[in-house]
C-alpha atoms as a PDB file:
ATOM      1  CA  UNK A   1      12.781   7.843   5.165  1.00  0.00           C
ATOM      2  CA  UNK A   2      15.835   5.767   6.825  1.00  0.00           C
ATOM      3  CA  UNK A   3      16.528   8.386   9.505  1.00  0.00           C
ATOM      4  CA  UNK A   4      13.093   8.746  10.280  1.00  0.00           C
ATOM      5  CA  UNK A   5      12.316   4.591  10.573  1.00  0.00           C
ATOM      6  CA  UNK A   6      15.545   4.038  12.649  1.00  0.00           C
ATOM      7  CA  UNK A   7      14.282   7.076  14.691  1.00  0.00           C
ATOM      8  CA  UNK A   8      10.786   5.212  15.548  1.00  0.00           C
ATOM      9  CA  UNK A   9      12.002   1.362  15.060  1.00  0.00           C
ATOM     10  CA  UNK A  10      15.267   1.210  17.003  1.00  0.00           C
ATOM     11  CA  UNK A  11      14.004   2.122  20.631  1.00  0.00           C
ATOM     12  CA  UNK A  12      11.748  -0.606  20.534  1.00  0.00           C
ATOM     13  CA  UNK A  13      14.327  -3.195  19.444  1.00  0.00           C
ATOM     14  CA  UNK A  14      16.650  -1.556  22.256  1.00  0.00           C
ATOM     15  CA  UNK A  15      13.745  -2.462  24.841  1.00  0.00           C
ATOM     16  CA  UNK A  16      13.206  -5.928  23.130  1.00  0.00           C
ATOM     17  CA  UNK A  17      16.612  -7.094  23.656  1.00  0.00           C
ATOM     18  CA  UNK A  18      17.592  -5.196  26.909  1.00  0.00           C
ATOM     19  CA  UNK A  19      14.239  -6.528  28.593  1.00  0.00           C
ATOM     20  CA  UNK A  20      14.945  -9.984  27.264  1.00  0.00           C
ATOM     21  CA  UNK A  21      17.390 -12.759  26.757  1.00  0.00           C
ATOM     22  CA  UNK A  22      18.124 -15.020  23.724  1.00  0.00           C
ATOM     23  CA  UNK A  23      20.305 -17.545  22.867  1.00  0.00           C
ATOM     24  CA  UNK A  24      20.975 -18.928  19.082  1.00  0.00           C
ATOM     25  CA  UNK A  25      18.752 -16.531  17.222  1.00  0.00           C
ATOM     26  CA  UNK A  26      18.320 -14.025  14.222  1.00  0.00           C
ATOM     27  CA  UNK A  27      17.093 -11.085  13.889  1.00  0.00           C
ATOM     28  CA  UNK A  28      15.196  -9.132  11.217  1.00  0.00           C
ATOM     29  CA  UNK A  29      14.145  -5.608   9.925  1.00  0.00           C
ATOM     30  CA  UNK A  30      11.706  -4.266   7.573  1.00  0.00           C
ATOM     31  CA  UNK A  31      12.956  -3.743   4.311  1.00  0.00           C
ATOM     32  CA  UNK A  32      12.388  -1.332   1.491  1.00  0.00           C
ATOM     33  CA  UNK A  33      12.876  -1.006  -2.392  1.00  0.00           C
ATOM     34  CA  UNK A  34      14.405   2.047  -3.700  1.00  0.00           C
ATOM     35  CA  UNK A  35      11.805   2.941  -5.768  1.00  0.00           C
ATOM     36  CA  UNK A  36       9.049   3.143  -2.698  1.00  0.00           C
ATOM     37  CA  UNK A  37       6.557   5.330  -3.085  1.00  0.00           C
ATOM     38  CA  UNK A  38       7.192   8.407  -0.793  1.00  0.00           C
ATOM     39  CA  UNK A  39       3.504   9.538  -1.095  1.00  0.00           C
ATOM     40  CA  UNK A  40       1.038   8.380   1.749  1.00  0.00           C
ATOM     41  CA  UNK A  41      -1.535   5.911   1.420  1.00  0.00           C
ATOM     42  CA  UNK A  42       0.187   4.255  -1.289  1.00  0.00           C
ATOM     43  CA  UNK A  43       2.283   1.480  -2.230  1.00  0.00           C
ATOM     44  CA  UNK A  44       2.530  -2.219  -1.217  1.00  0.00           C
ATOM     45  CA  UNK A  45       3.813  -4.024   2.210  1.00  0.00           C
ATOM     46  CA  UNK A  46       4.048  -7.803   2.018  1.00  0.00           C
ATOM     47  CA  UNK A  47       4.524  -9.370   5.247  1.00  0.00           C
ATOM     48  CA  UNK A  48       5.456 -12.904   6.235  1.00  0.00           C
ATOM     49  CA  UNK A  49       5.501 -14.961   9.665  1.00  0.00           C
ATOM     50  CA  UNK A  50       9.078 -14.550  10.122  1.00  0.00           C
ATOM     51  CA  UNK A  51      12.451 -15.037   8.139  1.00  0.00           C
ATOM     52  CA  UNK A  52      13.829 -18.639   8.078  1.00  0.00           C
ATOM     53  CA  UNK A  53      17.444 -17.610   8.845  1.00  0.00           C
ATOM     54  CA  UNK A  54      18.632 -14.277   8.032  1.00  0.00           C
ATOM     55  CA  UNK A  55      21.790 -12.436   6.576  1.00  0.00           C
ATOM     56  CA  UNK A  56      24.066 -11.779  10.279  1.00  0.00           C
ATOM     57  CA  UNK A  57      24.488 -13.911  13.934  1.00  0.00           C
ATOM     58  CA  UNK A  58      24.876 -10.989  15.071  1.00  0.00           C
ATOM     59  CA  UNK A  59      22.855 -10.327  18.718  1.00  0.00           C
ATOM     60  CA  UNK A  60      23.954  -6.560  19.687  1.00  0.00           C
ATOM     61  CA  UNK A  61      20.871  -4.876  18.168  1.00  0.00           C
ATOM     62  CA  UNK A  62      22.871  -1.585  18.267  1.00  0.00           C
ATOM     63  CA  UNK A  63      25.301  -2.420  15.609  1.00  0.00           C
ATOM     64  CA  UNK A  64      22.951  -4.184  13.365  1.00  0.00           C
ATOM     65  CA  UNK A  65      21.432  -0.637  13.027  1.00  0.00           C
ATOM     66  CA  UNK A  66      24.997   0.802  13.124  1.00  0.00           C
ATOM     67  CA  UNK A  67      25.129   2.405   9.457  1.00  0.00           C
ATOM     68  CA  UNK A  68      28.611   1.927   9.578  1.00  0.00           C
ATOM     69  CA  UNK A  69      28.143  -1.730   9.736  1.00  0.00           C
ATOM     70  CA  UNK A  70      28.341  -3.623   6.383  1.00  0.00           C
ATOM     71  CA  UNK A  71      26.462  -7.118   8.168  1.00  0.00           C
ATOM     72  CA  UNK A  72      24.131  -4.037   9.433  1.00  0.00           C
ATOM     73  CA  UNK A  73      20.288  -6.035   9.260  1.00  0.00           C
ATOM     74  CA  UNK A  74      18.769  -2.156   8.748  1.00  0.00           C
ATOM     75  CA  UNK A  75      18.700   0.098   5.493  1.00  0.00           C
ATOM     76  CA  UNK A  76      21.358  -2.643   3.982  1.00  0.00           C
ATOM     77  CA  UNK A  77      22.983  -1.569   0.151  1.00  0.00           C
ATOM     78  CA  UNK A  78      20.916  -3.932  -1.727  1.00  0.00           C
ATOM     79  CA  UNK A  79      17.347  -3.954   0.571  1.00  0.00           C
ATOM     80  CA  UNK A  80      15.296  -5.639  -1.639  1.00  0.00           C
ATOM     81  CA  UNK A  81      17.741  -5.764  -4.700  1.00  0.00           C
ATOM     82  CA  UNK A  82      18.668  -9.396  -3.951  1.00  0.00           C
ATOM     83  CA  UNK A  83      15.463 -10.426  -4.109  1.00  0.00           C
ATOM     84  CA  UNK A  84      16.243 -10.190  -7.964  1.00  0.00           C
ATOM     85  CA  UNK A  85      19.566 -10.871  -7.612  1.00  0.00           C
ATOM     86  CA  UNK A  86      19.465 -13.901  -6.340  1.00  0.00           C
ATOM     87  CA  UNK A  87      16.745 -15.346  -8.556  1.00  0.00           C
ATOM     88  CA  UNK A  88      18.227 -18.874 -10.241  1.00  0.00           C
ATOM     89  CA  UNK A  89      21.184 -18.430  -7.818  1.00  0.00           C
ATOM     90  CA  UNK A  90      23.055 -22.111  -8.018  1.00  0.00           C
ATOM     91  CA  UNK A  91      25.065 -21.241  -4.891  1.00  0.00           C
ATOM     92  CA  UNK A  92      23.030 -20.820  -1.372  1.00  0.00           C
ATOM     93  CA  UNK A  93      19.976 -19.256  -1.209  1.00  0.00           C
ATOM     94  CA  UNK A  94      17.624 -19.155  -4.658  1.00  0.00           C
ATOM     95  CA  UNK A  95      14.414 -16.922  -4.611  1.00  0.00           C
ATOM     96  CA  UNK A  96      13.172 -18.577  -7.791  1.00  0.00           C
ATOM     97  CA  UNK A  97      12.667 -21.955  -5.286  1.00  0.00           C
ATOM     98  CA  UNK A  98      10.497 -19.618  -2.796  1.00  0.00           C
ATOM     99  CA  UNK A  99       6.436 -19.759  -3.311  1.00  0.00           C
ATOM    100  CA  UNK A 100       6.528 -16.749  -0.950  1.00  0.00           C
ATOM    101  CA  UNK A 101       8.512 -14.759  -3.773  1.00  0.00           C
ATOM    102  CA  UNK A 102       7.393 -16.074  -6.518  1.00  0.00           C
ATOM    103  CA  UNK A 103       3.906 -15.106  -5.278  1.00  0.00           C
ATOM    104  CA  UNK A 104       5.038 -11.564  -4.529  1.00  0.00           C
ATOM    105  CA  UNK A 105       6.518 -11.330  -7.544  1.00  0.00           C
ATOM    106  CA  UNK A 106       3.692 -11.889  -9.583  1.00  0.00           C
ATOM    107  CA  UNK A 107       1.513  -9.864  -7.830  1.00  0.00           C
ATOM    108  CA  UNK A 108       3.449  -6.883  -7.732  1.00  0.00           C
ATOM    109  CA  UNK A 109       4.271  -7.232 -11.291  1.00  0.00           C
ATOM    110  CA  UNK A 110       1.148  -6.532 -11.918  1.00  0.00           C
ATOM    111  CA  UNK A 111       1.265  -2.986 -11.007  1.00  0.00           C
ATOM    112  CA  UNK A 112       4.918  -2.566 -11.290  1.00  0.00           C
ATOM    113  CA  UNK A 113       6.290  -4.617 -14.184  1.00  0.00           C
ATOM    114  CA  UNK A 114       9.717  -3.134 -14.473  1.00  0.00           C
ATOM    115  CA  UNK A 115      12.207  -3.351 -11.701  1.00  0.00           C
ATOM    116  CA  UNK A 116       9.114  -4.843  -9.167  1.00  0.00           C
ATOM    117  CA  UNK A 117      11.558  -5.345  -6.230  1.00  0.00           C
ATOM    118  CA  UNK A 118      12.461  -1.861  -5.623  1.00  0.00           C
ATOM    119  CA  UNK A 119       8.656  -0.387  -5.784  1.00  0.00           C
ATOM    120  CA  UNK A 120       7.673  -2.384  -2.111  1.00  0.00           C
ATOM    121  CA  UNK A 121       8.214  -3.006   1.218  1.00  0.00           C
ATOM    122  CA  UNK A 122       8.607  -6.444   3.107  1.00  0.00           C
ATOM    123  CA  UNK A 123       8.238  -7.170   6.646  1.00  0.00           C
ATOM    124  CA  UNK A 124       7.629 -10.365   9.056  1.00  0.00           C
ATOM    125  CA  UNK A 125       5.525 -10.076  12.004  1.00  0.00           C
ATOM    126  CA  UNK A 126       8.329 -11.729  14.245  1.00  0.00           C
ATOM    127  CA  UNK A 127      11.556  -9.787  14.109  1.00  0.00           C
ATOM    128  CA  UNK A 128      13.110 -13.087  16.337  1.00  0.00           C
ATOM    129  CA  UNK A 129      13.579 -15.905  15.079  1.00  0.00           C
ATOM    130  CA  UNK A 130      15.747 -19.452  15.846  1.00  0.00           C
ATOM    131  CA  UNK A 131      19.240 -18.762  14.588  1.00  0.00           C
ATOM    132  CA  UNK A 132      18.930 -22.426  12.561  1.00  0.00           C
ATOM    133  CA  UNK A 133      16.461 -21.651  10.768  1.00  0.00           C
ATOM    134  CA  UNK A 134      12.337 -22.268  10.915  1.00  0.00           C
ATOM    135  CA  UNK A 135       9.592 -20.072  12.352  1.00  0.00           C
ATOM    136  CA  UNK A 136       9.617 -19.405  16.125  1.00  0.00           C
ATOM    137  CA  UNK A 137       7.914 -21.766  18.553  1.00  0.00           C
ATOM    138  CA  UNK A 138       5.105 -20.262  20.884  1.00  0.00           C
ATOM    139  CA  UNK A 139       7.198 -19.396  23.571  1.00  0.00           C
ATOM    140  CA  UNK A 140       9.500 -17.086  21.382  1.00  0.00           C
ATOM    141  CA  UNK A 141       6.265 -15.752  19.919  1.00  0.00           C
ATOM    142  CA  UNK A 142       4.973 -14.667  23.253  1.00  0.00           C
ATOM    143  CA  UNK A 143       8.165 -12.782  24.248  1.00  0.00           C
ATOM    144  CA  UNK A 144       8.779 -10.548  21.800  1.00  0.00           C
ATOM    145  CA  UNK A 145       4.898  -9.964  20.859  1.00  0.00           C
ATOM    146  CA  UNK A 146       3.827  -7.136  22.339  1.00  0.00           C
ATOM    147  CA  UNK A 147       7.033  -5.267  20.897  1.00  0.00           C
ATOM    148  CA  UNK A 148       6.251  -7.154  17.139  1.00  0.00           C
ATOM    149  CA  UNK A 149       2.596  -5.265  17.748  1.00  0.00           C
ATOM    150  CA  UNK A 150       4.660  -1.640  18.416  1.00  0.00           C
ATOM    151  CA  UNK A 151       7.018  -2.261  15.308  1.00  0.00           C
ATOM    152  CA  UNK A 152       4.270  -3.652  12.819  1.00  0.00           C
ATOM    153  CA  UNK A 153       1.992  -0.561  14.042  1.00  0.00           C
ATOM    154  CA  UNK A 154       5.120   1.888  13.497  1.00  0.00           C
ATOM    155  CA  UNK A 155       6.550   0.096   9.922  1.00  0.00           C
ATOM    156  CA  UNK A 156       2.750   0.652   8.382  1.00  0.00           C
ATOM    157  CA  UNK A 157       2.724   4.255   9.865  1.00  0.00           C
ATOM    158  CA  UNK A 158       5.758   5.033   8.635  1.00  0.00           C
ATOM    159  CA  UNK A 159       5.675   3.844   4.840  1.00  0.00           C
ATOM    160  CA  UNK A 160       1.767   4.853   4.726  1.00  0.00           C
ATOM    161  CA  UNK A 161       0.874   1.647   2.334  1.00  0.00           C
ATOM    162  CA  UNK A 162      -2.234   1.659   0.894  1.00  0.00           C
ATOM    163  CA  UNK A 163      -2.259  -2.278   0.664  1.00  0.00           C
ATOM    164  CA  UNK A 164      -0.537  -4.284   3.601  1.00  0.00           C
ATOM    165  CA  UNK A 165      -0.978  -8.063   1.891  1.00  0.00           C
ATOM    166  CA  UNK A 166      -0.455 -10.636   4.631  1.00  0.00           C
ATOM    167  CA  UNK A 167       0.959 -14.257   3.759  1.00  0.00           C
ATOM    168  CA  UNK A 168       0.961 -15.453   7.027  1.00  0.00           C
ATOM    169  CA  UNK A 169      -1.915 -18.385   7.269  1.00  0.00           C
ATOM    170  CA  UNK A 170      -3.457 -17.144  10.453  1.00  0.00           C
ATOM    171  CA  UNK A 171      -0.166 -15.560  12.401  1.00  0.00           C
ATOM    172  CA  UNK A 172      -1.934 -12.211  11.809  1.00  0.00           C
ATOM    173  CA  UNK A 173      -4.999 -12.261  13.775  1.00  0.00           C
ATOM    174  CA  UNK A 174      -3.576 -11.158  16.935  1.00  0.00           C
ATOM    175  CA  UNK A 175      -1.668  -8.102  14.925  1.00  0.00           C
ATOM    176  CA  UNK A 176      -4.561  -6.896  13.451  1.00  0.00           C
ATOM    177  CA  UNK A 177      -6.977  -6.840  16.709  1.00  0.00           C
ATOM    178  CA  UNK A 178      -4.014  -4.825  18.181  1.00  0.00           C
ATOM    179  CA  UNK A 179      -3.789  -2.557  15.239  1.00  0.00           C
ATOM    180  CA  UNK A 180      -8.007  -1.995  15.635  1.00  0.00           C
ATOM    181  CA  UNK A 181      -8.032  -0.976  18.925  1.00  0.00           C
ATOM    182  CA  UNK A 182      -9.358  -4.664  19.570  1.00  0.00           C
ATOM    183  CA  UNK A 183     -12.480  -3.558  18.095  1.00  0.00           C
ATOM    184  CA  UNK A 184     -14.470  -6.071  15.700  1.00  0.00           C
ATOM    185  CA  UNK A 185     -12.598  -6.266  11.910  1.00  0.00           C
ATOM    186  CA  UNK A 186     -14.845  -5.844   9.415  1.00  0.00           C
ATOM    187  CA  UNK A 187     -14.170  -8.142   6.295  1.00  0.00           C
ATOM    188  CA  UNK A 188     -14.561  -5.741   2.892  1.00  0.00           C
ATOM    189  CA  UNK A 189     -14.685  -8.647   0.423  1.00  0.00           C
ATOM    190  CA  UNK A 190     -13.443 -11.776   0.037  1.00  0.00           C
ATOM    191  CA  UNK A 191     -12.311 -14.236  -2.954  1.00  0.00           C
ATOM    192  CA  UNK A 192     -11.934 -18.139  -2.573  1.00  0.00           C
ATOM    193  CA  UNK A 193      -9.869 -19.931  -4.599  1.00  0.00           C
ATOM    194  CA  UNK A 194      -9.762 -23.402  -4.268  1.00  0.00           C
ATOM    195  CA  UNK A 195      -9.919 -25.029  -0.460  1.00  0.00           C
ATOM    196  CA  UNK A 196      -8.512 -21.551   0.250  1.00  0.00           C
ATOM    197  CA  UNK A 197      -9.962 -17.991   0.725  1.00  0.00           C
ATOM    198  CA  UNK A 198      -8.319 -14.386   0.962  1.00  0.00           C
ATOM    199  CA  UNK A 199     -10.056 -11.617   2.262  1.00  0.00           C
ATOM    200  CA  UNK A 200      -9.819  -7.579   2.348  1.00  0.00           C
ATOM    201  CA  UNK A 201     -10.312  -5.478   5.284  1.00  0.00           C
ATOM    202  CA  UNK A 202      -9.608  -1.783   6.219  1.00  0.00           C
ATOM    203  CA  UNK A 203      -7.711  -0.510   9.446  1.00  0.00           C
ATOM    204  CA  UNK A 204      -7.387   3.092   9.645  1.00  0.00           C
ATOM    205  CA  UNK A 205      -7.370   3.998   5.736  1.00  0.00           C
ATOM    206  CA  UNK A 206      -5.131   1.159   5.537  1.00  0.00           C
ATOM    207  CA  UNK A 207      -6.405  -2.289   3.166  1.00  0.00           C
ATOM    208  CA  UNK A 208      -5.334  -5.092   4.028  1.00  0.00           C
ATOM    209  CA  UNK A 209      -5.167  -8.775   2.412  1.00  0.00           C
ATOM    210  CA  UNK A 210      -4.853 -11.204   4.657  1.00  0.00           C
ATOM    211  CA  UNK A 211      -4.135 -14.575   3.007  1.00  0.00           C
ATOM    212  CA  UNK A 212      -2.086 -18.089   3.153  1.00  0.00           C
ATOM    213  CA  UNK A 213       1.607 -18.897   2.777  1.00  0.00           C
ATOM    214  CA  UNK A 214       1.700 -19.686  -0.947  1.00  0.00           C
ATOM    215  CA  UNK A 215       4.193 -22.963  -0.208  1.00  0.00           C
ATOM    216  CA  UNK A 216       2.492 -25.904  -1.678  1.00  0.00           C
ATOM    217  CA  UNK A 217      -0.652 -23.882  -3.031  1.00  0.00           C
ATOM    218  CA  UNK A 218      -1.719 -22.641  -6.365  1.00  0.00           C
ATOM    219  CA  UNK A 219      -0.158 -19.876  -7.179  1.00  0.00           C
ATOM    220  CA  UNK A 220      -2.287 -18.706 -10.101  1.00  0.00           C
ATOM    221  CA  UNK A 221      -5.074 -18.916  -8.138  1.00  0.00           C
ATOM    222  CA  UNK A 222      -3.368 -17.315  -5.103  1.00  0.00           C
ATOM    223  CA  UNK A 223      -2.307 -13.994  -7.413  1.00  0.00           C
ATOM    224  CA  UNK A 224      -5.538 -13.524  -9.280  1.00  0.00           C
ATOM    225  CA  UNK A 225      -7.215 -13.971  -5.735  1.00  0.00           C
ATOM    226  CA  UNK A 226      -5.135 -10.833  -4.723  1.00  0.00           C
ATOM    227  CA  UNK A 227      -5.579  -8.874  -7.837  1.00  0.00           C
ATOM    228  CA  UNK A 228      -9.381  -9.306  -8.071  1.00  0.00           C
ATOM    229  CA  UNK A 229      -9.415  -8.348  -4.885  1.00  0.00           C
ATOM    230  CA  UNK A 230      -7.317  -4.871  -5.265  1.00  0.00           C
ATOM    231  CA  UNK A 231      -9.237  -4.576  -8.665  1.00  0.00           C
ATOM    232  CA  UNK A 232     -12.781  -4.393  -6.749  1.00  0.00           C
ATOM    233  CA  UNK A 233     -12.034  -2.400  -3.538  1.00  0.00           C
END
């Protein structure tokens, strides 16, 4: 699977960054457990806005997919594994203090309750973002958009999820008109929970669950919105 992602992902970050300039930025690359499933239409992919500060400032895309490269952002050691491991971490960054994965958490250990981090995927819809930290501003957005719409199309045809669950409060309109052809989506089902709703729809065999950022929200509510969901479609 990692020859044949870098084989479809990596010319479209070369033509990102040689077709474009940035300055104090960092960059990202889907990620996935070791325990994926390698059958088609099947499996989760959570996907965020973007990552608030990520794990290199380093701006030459080719050796942040050079396998050689130990600060490589592609196919790292521990994809996914830190997730767990750094869960209660009292030094830097502590996933037990994120809503977004506590929330993925729960939901995937419903399905997968033992070793949850290695059985999905994880992506962000912007690969760019400000090198300080924080979600990129509309102009960022813009540039690197129609090449976010050619990697999010190639991640989910790759991996073959059968659920692509979407945390991204509204971000993921645009995506999703690109990924139907900018034909009308059709909305399978939906759940409301709270002064909040998530809904299903279906691209191409593909489900998806398009729903909030889970900072500052119920997350109870938020999981068994997305489980009831999966449970009835």
């Amino acid at each position: 699977m990692t020859t044949e992602i870098k084989r479809h992902v990596f010319p479209i970050y070369e033509r990102l960054f040689a077709e474009n300039s940035f300055k104090d930025i960092c960059i990202f690359s889907l990620q996935w457990g070791n325990n994926f499933p390698a059958e088609k239409n099947s499996g989760f992919l959570f996907v965020g806005k973007a990552v608030n500060g990520w794990v290199s400032d380093e701006t030459d895309v080719h050796e942040l997919f050079n396998m050689e490269n130990p600060d490589r952002i592609f196919a790292r050691d521990n994809q996914m594994e830190w997730v767990n491991n750094l869960e209660g971490n009292t030094k830097g960054y502590n996933t037990r203090k994120s809503a977004f994965w506590r929330l993925i958490k729960e939901v995937t250990k419903s399905y997968y309750p033992e070793k949850w981090q290695s059985n999905i995927a994880w992506t962000n819809l912007y690969k760019v973002a400000p090198g300080d930290g924080g979600n990129p501003n509309t102009k960022l957005q813009k540039t690197q958009q129609k090449y976010c719409f050619e990697l999010l199309e190639k991640e989910i045809e790759i991996l073959s999820p059968k659920y692509v669950v979407m945390l991204t409060s509204g971000w993921e309109w645009p995506f999703l008109m690109h990924l139907n052809g900018k034909e009308k989506l059709n909305t399978l089902s939906e759940k409301k929970w709270g002064d909040y709703k998530t809904s299903m729809i279906e691209i191409n065999g593909v489900k998806f669950i398009i729903s909030h950022h889970p900072q500052g929200k119920n997350e109870w509510k938020h999981k068994q919105a997305i489980v009831e969901l999966i449970a009835e479609n």
